[in-house]
C-alpha atoms as a PDB file:
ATOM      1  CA  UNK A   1      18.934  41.517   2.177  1.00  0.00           C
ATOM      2  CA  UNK A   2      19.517  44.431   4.805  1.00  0.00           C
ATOM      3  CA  UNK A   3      23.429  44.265   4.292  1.00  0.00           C
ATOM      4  CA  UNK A   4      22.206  45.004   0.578  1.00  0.00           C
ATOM      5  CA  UNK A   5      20.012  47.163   0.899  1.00  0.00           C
ATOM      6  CA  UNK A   6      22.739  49.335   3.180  1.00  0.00           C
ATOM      7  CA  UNK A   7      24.890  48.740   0.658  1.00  0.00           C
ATOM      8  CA  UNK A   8      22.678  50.048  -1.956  1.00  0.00           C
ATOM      9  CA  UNK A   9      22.481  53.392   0.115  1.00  0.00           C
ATOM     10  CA  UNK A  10      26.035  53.817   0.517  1.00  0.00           C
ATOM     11  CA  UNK A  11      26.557  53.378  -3.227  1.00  0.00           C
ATOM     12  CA  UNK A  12      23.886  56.073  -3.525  1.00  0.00           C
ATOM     13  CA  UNK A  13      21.130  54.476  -5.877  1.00  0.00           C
ATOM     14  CA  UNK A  14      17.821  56.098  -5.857  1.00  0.00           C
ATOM     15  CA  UNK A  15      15.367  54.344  -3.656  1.00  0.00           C
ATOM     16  CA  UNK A  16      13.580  53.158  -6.817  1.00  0.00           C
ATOM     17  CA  UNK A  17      16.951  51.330  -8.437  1.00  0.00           C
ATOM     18  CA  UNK A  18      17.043  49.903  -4.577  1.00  0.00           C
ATOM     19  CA  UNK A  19      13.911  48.489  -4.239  1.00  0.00           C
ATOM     20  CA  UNK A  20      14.217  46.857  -7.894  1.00  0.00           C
ATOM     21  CA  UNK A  21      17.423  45.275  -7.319  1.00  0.00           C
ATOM     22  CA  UNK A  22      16.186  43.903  -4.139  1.00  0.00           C
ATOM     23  CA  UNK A  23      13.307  42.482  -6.208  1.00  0.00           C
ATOM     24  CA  UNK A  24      15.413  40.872  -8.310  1.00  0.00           C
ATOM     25  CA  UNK A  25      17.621  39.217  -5.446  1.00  0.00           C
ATOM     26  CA  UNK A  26      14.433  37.985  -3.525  1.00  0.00           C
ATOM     27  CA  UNK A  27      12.710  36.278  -6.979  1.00  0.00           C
ATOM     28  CA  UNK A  28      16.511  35.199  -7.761  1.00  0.00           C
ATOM     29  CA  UNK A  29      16.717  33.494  -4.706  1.00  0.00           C
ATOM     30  CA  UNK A  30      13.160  32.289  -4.455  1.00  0.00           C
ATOM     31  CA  UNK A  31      13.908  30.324  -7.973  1.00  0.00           C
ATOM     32  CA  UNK A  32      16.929  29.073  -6.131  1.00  0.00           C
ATOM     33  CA  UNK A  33      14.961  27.146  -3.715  1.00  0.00           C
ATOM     34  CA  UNK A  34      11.959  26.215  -5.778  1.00  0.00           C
ATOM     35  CA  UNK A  35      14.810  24.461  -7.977  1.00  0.00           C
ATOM     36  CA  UNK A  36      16.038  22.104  -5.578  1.00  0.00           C
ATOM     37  CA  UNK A  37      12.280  20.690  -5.141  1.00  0.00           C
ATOM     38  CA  UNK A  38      12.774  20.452  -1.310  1.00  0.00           C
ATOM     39  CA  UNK A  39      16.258  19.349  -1.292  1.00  0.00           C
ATOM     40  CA  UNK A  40      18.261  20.044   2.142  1.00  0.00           C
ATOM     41  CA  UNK A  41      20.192  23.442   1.390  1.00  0.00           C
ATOM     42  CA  UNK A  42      22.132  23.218   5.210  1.00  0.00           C
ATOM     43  CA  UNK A  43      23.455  20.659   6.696  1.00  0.00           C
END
């Protein structure tokens, strides 16, 4: 998430657009592992 949020600076989005994309990546990802009901993601 820090590589994107640097990223997000160097692109030069408001801190606003930042924070919401972020928000989106986290729940994204969150729905990610909630989907695979415990399943090993690394092996």
């Amino acid at each position: 998430m820090e590589n994107l949020d640097a990223v997000f600076i160097e692109q030069g989005l408001p801190q606003g657009e930042q924070l919401i994309r972020l928000n989106q990546i986290a729940i994204q990802q969150m729905r990610v592992l909630e989907d695979n009901h415990g399943r090993r993601l690394l092996q």
